[in-house]
Protein backbone atom coordinates (compact mmCIF):
# COMPACT_ATOMS: atom_id res chain seq x y z
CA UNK A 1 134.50 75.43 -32.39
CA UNK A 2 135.73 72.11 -34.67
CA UNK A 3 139.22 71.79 -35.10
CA UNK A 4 140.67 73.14 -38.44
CA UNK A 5 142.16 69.93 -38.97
CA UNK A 6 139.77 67.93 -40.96
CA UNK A 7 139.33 64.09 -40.01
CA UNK A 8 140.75 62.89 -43.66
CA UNK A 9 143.76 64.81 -42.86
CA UNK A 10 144.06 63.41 -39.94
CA UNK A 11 143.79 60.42 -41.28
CA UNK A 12 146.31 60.75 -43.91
CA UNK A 13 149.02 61.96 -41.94
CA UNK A 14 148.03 59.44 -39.80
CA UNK A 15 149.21 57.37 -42.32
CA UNK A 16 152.23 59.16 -42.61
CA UNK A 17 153.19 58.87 -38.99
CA UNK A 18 152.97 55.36 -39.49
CA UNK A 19 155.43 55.19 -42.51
CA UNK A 20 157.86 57.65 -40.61
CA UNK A 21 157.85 55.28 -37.55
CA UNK A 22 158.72 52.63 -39.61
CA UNK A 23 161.40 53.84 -41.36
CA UNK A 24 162.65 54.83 -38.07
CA UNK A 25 162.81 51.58 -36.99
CA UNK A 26 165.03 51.02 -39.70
CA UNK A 27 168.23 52.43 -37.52
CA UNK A 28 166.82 50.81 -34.46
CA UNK A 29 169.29 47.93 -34.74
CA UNK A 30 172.97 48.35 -34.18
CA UNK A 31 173.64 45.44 -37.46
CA UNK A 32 172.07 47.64 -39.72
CA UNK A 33 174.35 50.52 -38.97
CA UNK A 34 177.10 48.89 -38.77
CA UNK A 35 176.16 47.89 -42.36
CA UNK A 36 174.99 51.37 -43.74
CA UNK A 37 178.39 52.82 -42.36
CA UNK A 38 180.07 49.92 -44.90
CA UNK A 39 178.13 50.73 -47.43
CA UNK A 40 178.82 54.33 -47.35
CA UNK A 41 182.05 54.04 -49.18
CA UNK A 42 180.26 52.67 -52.43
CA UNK A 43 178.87 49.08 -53.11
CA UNK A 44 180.26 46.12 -51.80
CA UNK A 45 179.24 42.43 -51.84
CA UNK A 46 177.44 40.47 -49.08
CA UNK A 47 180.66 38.87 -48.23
CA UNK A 48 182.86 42.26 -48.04
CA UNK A 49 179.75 43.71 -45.66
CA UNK A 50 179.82 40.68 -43.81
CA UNK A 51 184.12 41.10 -43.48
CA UNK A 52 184.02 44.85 -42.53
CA UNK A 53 180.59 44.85 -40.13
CA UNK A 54 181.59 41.67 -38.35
CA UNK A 55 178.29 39.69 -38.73
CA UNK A 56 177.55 36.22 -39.77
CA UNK A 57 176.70 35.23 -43.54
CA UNK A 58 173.08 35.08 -42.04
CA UNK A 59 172.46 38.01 -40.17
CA UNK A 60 174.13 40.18 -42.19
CA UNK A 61 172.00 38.91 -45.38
CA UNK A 62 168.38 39.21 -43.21
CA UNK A 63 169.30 42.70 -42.68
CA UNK A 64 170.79 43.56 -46.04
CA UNK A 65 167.28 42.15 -47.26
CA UNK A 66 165.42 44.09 -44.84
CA UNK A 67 166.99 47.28 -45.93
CA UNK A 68 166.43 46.43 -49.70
CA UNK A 69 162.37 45.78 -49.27
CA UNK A 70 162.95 48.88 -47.52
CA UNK A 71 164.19 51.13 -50.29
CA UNK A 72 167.30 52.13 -48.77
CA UNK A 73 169.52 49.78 -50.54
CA UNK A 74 169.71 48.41 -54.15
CA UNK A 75 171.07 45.26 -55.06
CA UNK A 76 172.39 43.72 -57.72
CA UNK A 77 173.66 40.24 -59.03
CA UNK A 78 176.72 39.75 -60.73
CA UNK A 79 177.15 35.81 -61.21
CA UNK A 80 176.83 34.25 -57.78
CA UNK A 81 177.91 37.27 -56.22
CA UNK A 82 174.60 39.76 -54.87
CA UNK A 83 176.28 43.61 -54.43
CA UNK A 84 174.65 46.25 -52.20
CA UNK A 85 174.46 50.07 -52.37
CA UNK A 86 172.69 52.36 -50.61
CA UNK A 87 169.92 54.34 -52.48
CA UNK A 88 168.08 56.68 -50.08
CA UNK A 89 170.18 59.93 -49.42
CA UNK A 90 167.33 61.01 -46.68
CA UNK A 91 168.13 57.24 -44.37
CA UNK A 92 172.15 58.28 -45.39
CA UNK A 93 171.39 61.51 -44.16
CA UNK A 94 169.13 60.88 -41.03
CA UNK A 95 171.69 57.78 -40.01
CA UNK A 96 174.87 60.42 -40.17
CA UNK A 97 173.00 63.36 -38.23
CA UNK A 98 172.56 61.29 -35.35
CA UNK A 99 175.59 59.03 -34.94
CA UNK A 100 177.54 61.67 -35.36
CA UNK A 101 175.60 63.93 -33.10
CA UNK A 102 175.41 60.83 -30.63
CA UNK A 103 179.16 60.17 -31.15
CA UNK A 104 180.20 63.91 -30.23
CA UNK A 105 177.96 64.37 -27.38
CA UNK A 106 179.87 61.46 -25.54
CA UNK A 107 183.18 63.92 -25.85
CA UNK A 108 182.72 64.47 -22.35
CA UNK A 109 182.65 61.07 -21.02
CA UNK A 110 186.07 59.05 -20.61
CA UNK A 111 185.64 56.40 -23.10
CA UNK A 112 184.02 58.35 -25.78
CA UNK A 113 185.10 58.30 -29.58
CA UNK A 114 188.62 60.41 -30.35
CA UNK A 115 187.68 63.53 -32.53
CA UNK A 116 189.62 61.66 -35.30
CA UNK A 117 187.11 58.17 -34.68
CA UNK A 118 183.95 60.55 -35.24
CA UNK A 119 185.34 62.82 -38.25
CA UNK A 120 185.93 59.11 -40.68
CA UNK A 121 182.52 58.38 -39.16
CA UNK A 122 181.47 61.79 -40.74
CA UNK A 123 183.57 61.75 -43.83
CA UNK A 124 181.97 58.17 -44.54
CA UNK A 125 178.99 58.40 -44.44
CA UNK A 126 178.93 61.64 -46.13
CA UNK A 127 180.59 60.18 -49.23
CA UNK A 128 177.44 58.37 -50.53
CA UNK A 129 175.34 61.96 -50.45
């Protein structure tokens, strides 16, 4: 007996495997959380994401762009100043479920996050929803 699963769908959420692994990818670097977590208190220039996430001018500005072609984050330009924000509540949402979720699990161990360390992680990046 064929499978009820027709080829084209197959195909198509073939297709949509392939988008959902790439956005996926998206939290894959440690930089680019470090800047979502920034930007989850509102917009802030490259230079104030650069400040708070520790990165240099450089690699802070490769991943900013990589999140922008992305569609998590929005730009804009005000003079010579270019200000992020994030714009994708599911990547806001996805990105807190499982730093959080990470974060508590290591409760246990002896140099995991104070309760206090992972409820501002929480309350952060729950402002932007």
């Amino acid at each position: 007996k064929n499978d009820p699963i027709k080829e084209a769908d197959m195909d198509e959420l073939e297709k949509v495997f392939e988008s959902a692994a790439e956005y996926f990818s998206l939290l894959s670097e440690p930089s680019r959380l470090k800047i979502m977590h920034c930007l989850c208190n509102g917009e802030r220039s490259v230079n104030e994401v650069v400040e708070a996430a520790g990165l240099t001018q450089a690699n802070a500005s490769r991943h900013l762009n990589l999140l922008y072609r992305s569609g998590v984050v929005g730009r804009r330009r005000e003079g010579s100043q270019v200000f992020y924000r994030l714009i994708d509540p599911n990547f806001t949402d996805l990105c807190r479920t499982v730093c959080v979720g990470i974060a508590s699990r290591g409760e246990v161990q002896p140099n995991a996050p104070r309760r206090e360390t992972l409820l501002q992680l929480e309350h952060d990046l729950k402002l932007e929803r």
